[in-house]
C-alpha atoms as a PDB file:
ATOM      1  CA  UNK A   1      27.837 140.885  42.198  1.00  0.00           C
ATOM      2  CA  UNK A   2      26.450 144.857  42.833  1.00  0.00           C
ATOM      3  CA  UNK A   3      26.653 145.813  46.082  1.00  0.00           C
ATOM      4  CA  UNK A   4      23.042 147.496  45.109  1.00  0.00           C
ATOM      5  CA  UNK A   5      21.552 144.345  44.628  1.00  0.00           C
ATOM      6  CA  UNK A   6      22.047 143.246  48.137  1.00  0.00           C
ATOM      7  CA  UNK A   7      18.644 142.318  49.733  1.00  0.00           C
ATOM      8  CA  UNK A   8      17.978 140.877  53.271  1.00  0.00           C
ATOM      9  CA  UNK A   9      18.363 136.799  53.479  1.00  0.00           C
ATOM     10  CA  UNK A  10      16.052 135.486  55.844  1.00  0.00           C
ATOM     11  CA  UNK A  11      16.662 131.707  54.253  1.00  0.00           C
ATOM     12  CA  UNK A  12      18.808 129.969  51.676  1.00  0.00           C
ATOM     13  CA  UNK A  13      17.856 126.989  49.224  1.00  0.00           C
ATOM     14  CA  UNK A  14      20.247 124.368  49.269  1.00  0.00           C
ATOM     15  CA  UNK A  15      19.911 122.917  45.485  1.00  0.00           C
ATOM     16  CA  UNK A  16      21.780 119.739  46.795  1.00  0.00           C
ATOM     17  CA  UNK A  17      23.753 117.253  44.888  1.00  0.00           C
ATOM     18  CA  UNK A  18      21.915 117.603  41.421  1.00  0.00           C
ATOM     19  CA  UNK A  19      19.177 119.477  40.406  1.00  0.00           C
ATOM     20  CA  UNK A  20      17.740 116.680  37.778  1.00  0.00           C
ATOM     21  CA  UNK A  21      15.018 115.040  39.071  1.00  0.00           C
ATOM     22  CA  UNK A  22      15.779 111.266  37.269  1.00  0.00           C
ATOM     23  CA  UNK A  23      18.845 111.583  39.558  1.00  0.00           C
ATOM     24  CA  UNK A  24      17.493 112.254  42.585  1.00  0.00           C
ATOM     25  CA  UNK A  25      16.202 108.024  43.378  1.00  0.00           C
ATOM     26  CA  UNK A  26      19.511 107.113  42.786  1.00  0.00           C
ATOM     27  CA  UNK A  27      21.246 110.031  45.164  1.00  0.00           C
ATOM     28  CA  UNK A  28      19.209 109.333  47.729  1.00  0.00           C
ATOM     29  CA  UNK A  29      19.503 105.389  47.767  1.00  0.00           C
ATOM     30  CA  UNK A  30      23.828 106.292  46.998  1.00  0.00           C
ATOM     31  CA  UNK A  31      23.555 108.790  50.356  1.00  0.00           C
ATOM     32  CA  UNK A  32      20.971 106.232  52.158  1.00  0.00           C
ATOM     33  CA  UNK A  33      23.277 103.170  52.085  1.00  0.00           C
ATOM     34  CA  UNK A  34      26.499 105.367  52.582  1.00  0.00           C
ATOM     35  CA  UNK A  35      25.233 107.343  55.896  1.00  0.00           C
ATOM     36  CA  UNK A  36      24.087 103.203  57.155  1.00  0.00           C
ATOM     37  CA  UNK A  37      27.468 102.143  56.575  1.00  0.00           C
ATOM     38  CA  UNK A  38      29.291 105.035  58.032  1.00  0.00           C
ATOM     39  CA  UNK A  39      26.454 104.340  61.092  1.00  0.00           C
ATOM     40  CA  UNK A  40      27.027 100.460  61.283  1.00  0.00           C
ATOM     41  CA  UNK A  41      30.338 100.759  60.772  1.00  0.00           C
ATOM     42  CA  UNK A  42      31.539 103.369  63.160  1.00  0.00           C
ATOM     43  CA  UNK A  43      29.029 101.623  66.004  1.00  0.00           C
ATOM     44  CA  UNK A  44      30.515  98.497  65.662  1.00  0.00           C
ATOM     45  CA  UNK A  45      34.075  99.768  66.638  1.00  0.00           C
ATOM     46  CA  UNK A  46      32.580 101.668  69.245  1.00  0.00           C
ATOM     47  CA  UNK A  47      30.927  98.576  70.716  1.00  0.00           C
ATOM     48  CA  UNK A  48      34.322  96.513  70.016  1.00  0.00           C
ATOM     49  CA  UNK A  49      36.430  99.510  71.829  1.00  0.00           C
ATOM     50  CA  UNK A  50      33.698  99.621  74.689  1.00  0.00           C
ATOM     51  CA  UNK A  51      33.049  96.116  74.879  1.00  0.00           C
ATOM     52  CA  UNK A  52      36.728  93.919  75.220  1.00  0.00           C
ATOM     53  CA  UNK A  53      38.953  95.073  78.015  1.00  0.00           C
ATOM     54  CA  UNK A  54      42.030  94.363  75.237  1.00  0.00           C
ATOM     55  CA  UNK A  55      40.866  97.414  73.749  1.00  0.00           C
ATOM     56  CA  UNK A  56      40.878  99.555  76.998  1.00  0.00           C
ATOM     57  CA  UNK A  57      44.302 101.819  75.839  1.00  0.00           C
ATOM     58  CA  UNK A  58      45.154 105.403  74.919  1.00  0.00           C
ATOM     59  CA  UNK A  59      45.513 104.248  71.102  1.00  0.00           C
ATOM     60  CA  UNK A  60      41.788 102.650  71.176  1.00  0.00           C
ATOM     61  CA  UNK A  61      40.110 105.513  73.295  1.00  0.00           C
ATOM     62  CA  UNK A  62      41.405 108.089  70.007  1.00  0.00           C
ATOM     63  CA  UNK A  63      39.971 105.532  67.517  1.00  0.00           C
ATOM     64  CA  UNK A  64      36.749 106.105  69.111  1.00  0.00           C
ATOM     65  CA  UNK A  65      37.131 109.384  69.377  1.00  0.00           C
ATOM     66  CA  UNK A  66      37.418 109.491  65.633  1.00  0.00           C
ATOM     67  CA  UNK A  67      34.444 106.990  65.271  1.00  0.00           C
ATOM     68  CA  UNK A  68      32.107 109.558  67.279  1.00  0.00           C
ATOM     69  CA  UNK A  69      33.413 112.207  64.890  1.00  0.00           C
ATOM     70  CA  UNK A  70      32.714 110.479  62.310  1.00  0.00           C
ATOM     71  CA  UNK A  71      29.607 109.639  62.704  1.00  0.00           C
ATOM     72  CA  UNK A  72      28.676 113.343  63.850  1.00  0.00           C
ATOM     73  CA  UNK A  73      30.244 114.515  60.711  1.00  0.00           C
ATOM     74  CA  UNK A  74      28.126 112.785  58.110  1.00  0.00           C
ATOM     75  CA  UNK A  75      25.065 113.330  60.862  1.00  0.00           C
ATOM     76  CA  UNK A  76      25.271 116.990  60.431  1.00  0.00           C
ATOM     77  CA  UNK A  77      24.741 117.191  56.927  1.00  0.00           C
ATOM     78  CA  UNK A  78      23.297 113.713  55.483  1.00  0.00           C
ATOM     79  CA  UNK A  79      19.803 113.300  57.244  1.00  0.00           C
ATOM     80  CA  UNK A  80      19.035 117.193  56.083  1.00  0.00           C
ATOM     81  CA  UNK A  81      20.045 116.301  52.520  1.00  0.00           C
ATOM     82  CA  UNK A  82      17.783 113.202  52.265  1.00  0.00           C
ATOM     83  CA  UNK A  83      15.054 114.942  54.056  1.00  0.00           C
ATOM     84  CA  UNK A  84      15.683 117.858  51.186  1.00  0.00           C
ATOM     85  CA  UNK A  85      15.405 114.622  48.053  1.00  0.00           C
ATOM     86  CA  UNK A  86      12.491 113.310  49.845  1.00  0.00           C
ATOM     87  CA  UNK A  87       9.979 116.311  50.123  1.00  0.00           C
ATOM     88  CA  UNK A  88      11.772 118.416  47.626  1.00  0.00           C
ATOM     89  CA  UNK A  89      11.904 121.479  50.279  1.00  0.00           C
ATOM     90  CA  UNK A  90      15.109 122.725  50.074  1.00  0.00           C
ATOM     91  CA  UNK A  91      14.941 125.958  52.378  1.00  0.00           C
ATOM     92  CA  UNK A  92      16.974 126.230  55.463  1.00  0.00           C
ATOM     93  CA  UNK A  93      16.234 129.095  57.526  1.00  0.00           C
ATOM     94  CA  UNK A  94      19.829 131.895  58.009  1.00  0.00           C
ATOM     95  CA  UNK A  95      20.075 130.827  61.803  1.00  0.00           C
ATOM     96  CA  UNK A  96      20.214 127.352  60.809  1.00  0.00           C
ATOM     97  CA  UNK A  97      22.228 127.763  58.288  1.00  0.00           C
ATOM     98  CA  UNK A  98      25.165 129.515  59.918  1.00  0.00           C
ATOM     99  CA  UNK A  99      24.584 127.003  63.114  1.00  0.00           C
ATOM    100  CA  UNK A 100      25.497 124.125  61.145  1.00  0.00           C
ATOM    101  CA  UNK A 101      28.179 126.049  59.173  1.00  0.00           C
ATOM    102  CA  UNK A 102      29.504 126.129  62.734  1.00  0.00           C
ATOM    103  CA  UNK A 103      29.066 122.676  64.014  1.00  0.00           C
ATOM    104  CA  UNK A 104      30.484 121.453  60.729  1.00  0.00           C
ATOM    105  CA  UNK A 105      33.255 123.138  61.038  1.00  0.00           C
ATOM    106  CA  UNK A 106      33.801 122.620  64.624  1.00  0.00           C
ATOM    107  CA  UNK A 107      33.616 118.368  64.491  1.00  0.00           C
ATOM    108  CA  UNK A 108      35.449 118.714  60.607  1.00  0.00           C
ATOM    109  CA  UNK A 109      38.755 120.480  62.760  1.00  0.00           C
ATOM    110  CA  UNK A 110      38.570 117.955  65.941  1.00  0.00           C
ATOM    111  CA  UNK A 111      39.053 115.189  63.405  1.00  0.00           C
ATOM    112  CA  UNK A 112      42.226 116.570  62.138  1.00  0.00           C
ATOM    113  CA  UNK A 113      43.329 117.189  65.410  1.00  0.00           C
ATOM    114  CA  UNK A 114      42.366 113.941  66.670  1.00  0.00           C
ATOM    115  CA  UNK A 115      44.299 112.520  63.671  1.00  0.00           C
ATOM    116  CA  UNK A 116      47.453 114.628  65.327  1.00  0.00           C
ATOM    117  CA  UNK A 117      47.194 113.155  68.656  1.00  0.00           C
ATOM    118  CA  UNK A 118      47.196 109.615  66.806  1.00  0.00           C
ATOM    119  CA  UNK A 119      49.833 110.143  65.182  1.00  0.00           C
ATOM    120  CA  UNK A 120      51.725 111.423  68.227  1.00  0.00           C
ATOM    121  CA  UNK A 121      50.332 107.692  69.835  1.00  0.00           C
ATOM    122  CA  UNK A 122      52.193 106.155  66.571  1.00  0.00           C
ATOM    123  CA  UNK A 123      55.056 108.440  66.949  1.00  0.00           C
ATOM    124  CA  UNK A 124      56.019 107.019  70.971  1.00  0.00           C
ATOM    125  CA  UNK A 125      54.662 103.205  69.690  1.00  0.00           C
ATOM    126  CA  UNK A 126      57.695 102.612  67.455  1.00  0.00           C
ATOM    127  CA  UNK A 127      60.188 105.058  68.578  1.00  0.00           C
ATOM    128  CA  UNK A 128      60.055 104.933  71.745  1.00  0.00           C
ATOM    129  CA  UNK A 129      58.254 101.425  72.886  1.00  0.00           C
ATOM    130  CA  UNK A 130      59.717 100.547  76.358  1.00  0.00           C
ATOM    131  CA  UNK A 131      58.248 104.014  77.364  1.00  0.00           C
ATOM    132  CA  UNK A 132      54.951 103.996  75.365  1.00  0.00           C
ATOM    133  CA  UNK A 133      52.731 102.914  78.771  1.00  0.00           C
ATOM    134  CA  UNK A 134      54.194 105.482  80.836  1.00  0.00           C
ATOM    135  CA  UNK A 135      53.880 108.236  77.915  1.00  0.00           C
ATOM    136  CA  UNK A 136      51.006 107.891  76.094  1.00  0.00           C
ATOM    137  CA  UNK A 137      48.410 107.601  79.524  1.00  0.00           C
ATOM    138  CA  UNK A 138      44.960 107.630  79.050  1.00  0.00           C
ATOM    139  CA  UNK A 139      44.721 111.048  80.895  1.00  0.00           C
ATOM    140  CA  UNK A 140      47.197 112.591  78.607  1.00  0.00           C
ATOM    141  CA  UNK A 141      44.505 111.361  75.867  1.00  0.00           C
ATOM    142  CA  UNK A 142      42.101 113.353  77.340  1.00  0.00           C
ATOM    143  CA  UNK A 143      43.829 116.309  77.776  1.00  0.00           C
ATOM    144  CA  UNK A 144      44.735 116.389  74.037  1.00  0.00           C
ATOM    145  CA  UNK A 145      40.945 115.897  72.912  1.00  0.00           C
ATOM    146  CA  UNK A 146      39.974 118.890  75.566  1.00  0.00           C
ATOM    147  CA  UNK A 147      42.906 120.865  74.278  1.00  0.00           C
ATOM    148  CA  UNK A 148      41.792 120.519  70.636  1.00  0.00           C
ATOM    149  CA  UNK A 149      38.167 121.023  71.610  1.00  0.00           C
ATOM    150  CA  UNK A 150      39.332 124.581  72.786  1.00  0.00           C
ATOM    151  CA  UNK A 151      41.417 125.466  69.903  1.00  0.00           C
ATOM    152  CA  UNK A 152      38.335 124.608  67.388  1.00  0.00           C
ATOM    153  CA  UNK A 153      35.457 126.307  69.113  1.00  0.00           C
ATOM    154  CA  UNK A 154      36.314 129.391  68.720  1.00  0.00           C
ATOM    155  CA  UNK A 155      38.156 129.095  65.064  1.00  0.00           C
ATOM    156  CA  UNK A 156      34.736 127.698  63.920  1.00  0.00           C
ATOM    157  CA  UNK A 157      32.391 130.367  66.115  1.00  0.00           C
ATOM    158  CA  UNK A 158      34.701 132.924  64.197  1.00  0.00           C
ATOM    159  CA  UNK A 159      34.381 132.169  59.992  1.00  0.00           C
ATOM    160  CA  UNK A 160      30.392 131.418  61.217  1.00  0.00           C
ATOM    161  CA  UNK A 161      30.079 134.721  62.744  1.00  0.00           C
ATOM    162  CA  UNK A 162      32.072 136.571  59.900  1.00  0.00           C
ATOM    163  CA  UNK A 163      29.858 134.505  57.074  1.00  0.00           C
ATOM    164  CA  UNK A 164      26.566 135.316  58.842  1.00  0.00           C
ATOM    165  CA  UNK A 165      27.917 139.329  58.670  1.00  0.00           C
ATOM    166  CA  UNK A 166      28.403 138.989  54.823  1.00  0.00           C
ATOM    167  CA  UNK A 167      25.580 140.582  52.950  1.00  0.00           C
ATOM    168  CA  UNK A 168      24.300 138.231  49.990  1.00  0.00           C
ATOM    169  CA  UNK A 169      23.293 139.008  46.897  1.00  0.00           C
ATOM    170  CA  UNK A 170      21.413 135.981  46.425  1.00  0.00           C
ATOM    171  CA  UNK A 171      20.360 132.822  48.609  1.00  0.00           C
ATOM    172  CA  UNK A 172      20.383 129.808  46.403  1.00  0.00           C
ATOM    173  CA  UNK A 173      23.303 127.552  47.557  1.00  0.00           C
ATOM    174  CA  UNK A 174      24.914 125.009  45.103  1.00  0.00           C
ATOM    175  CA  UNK A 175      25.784 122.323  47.589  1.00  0.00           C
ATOM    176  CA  UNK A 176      23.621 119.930  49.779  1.00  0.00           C
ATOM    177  CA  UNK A 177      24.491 121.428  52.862  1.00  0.00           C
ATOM    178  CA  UNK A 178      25.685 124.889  54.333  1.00  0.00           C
ATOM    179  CA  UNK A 179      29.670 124.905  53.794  1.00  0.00           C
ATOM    180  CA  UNK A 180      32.164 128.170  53.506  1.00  0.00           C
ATOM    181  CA  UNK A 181      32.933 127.973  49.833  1.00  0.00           C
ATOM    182  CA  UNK A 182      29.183 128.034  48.379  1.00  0.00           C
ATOM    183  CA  UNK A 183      27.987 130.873  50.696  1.00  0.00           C
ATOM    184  CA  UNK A 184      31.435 132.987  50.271  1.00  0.00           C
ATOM    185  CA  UNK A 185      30.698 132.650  46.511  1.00  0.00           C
ATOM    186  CA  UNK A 186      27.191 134.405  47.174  1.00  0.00           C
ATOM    187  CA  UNK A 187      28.589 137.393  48.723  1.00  0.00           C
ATOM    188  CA  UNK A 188      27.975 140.897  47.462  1.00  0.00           C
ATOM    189  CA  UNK A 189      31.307 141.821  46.972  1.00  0.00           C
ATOM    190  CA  UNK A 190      34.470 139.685  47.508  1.00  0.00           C
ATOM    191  CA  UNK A 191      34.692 138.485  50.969  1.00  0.00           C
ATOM    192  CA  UNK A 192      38.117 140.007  51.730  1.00  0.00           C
ATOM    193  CA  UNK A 193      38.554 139.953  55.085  1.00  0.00           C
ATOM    194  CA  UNK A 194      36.791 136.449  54.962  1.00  0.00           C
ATOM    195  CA  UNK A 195      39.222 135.299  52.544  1.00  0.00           C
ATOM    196  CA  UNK A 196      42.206 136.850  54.860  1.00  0.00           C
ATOM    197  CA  UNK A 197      41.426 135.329  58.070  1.00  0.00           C
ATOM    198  CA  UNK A 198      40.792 131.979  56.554  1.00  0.00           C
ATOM    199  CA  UNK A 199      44.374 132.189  54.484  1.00  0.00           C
ATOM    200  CA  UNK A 200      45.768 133.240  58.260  1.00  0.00           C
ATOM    201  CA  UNK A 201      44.078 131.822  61.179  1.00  0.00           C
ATOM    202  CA  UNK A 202      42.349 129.157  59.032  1.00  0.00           C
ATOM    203  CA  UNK A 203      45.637 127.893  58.007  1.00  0.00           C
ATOM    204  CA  UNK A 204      47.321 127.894  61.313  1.00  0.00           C
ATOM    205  CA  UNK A 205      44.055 126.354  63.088  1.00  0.00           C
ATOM    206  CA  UNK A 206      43.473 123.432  60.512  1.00  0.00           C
ATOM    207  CA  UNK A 207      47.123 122.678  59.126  1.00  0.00           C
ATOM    208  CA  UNK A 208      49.187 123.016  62.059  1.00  0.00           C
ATOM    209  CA  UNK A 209      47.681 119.102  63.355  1.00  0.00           C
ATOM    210  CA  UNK A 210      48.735 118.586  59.740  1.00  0.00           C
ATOM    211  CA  UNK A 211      52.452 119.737  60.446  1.00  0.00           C
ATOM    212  CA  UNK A 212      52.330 118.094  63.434  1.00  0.00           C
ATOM    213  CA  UNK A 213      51.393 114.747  61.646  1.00  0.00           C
ATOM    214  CA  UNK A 214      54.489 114.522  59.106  1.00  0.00           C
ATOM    215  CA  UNK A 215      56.923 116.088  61.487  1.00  0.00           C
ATOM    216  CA  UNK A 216      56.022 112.687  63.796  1.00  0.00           C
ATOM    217  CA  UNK A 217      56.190 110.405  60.922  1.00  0.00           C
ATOM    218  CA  UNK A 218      59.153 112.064  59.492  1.00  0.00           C
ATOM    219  CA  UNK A 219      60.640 110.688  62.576  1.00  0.00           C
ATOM    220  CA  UNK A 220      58.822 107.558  62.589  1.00  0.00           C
ATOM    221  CA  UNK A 221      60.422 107.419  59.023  1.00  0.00           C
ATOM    222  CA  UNK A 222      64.026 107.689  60.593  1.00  0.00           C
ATOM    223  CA  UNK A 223      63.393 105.575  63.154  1.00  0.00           C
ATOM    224  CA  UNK A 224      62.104 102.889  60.551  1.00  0.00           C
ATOM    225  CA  UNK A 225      64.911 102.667  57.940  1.00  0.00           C
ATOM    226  CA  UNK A 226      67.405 101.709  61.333  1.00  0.00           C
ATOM    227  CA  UNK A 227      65.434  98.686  61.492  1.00  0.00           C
ATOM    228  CA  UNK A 228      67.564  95.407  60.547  1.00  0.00           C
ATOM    229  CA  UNK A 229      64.126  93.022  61.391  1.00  0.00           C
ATOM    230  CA  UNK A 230      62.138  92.446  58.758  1.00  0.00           C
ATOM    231  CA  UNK A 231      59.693  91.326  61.068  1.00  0.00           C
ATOM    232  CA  UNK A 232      60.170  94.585  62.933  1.00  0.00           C
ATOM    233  CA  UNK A 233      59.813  96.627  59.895  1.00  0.00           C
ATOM    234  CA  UNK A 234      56.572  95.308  58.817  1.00  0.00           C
ATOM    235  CA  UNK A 235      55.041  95.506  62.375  1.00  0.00           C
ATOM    236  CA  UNK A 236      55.892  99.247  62.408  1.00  0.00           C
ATOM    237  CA  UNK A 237      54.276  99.763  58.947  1.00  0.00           C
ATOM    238  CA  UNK A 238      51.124  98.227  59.833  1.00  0.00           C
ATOM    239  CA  UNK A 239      50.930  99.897  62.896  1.00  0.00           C
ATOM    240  CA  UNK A 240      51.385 103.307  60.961  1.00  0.00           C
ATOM    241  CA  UNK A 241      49.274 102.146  57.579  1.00  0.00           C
ATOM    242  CA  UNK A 242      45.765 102.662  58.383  1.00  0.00           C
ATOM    243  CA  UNK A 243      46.291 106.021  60.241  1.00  0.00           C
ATOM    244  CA  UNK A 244      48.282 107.059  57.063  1.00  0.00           C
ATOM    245  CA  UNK A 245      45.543 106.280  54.808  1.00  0.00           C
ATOM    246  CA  UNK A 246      43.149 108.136  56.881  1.00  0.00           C
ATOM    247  CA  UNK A 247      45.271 111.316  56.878  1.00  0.00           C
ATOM    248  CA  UNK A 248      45.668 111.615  53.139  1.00  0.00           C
ATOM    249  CA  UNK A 249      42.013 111.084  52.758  1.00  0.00           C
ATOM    250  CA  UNK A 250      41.073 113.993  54.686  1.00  0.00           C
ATOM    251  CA  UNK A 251      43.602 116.429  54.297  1.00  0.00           C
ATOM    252  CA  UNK A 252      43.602 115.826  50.825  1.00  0.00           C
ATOM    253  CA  UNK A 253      40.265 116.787  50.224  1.00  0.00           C
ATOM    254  CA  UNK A 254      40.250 119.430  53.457  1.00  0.00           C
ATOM    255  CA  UNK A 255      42.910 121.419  51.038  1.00  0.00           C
ATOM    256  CA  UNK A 256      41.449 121.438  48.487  1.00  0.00           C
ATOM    257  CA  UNK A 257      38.112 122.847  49.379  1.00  0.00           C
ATOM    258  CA  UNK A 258      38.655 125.368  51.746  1.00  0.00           C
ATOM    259  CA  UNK A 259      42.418 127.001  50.874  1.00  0.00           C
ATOM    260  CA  UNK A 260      41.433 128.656  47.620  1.00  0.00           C
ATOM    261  CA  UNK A 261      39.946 132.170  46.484  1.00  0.00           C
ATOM    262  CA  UNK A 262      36.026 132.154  46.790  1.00  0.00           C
ATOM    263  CA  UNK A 263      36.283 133.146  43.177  1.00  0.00           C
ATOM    264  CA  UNK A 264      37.751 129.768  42.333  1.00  0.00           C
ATOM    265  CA  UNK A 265      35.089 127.979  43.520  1.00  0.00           C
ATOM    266  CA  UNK A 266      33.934 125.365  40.828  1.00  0.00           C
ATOM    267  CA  UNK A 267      30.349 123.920  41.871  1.00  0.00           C
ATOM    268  CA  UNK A 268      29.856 120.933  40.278  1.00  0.00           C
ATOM    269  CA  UNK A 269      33.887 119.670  41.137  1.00  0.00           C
ATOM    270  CA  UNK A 270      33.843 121.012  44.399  1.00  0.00           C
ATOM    271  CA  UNK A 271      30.186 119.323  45.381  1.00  0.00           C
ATOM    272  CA  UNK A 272      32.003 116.114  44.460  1.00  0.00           C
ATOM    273  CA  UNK A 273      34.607 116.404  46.262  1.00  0.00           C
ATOM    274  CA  UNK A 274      32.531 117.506  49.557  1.00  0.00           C
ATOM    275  CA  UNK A 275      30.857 114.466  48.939  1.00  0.00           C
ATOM    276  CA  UNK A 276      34.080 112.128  49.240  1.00  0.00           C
ATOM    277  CA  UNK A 277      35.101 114.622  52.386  1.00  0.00           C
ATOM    278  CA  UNK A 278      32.070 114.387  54.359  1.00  0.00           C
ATOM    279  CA  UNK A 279      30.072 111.306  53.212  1.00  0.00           C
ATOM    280  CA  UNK A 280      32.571 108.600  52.139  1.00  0.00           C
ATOM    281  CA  UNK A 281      35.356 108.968  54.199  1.00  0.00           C
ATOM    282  CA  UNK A 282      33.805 108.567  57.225  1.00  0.00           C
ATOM    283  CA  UNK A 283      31.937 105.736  56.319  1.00  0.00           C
ATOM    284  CA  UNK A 284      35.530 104.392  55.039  1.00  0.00           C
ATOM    285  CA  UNK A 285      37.766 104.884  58.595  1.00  0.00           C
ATOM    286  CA  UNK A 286      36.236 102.139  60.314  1.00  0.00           C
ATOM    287  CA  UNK A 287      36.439  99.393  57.220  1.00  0.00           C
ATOM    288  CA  UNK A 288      40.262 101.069  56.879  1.00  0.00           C
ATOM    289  CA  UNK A 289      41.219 100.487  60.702  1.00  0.00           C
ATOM    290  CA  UNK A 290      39.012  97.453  61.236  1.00  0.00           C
ATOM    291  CA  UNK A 291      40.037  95.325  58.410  1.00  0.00           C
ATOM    292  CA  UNK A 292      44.140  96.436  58.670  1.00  0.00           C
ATOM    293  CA  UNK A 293      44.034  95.454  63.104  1.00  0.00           C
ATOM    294  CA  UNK A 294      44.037  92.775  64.325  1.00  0.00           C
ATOM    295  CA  UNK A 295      42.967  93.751  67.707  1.00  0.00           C
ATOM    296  CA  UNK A 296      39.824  95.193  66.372  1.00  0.00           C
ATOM    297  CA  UNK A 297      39.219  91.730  64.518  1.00  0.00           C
ATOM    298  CA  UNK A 298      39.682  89.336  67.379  1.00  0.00           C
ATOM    299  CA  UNK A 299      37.997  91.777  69.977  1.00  0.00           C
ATOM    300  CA  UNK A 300      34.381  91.585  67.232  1.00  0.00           C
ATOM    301  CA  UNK A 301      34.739  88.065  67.305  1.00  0.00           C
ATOM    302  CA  UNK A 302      35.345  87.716  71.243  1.00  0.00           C
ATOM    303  CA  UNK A 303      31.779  90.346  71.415  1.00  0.00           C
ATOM    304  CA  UNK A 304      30.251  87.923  69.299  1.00  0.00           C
ATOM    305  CA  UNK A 305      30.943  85.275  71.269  1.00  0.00           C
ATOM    306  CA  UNK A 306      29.668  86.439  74.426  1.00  0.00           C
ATOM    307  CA  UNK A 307      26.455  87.874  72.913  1.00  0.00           C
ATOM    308  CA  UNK A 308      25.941  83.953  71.673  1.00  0.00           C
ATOM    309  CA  UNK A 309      26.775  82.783  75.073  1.00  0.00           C
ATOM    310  CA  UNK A 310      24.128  84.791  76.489  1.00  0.00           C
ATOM    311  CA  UNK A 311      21.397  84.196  73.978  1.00  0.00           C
ATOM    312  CA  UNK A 312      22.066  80.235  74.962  1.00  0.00           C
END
């Protein structure tokens, strides 16, 4: 785009998901019951954590941790983008826009970090058990979420504040919600510096919990294959399973939305795959740790049964 045919953005129009209208019933009922399960879900493993003194450990206080972030994640975005389908007003004022641009990315990084310090809590759990309780405290816990709420504050008030100094040559975003790639591709003239810090300080900020995560179960992986119990071997897979599963989903799709040229940017690919990053996988992590633990399974039904107790 001409740098002469910059003008002054005072709003953008998100054109959301599609812009047929025979699609729009069946996006909104697809986001409606998605954003409900991702609510249900993630509330009911809050109430389980909160609820049975079993689930009172370091291990349990970062799974809902993640269920908080979770449900913040898809609350950012969703209720805007059914709001949008409903009354077919799609305009989002620039303040607003860049506000959630930061809150998204804020709550998108703590979850990979969380995700780190679980896999740190995996890490001790099965190579080093007789010292797990005295490691992995429930104060170290919180240290780790206050640490990684100060490392992704001010990564995310930094790519906001850099996209809200980009001058646009146009203000018609093709996504459902306010995200780097979209508005990058709606820049003037290539966002260079954009592009640099986010290749740099981007990469450092959001992969390093990534790093982290394999270096532990690169170790975990050692630690496994000296294992002559079966019985021993399977216990340390399904401790590590769900978390796994949760880590490829959302690095996955975090890499490939974010670590490529603005240039690259594909909308109608890359507006599916934001749609598996920020509305299905969250609904997903609870159903993936709930129905692989256990724990989590006994300590619904041991809820349940007091609620009936006191309703008799």
């Amino acid at each position: 785009m001409a740098e002469a045919n910059w003008t002054y953005i005072s709003e953008f129009v998100l054109l959301g998901l599609s812009e047929r209208q025979d699609l729009q019933p069946l996006i909104f009922a697809g986001l409606l019951a998605t954003y409900v399960l991702n609510l249900v879900g993630n509330s009911v493993l809050l109430l389980a954590v909160w609820a049975d003194p079993q689930l009172h450990s370091p291990m349990y206080f970062l799974l809902s941790q993640l269920a908080v972030v979770d449900v913040s994640f898809a609350s950012i975005t969703l209720p805007q983008a059914l709001v949008h389908i409903l009354t077919q007003h799609r305009a989002i004022s620039f303040a607003s826009c860049m506000g959630q641009v930061f809150v998204f990315l804020a709550v998108g990084n703590m979850q990979g970090y969380l995700l780190a310090a679980m896999a740190y809590d995996r890490y001790v759990a099965v190579c080093d058990p007789l010292r797990y309780a005295a490691v992995v405290t429930r104060s170290l816990c919180l240290k780790m979420a206050a640490a990684s709420l100060a490392l992704v504050l001010p990564h995310s008030l930094l790519h906001s504040v850099m996209a809200a100094r980009l001058r646009y040559c146009g203000n018609c975003v093709q996504h459902f919600f306010c995200d780097l790639p979209p508005l990058l591709h709606l820049s003037c003239t290539r966002p260079f510096a954009n592009e640099l810090v986010l290749f740099t300080e981007g990469v450092l900020v959001v992969l390093a919990p990534f790093a982290f995560i394999l270096a532990s179960y690169a170790r975990i992986g050692v630690a496994v294959a000296h294992l002559r119990s079966a019985q021993a071997l399977r216990k340390a897979l399904s401790t590590c399973g769900s978390h796994l599963a949760v880590v490829t989903l959302f690095y996955g799709t975090v890499t490939w939305l974010y670590f490529r040229p603005a240039s690259s940017y594909a909308h109608e690919r890359d507006r599916q795959v934001a749609v598996f990053y920020t509305v299905v996988a969250p609904a997903l992590n609870p159903l993936i740790y709930s129905l692989r633990n256990k724990d989590v399974a006994v300590a619904l039904t041991r809820v349940k049964r007091k609620v009936l107790a006191r309703d008799t």
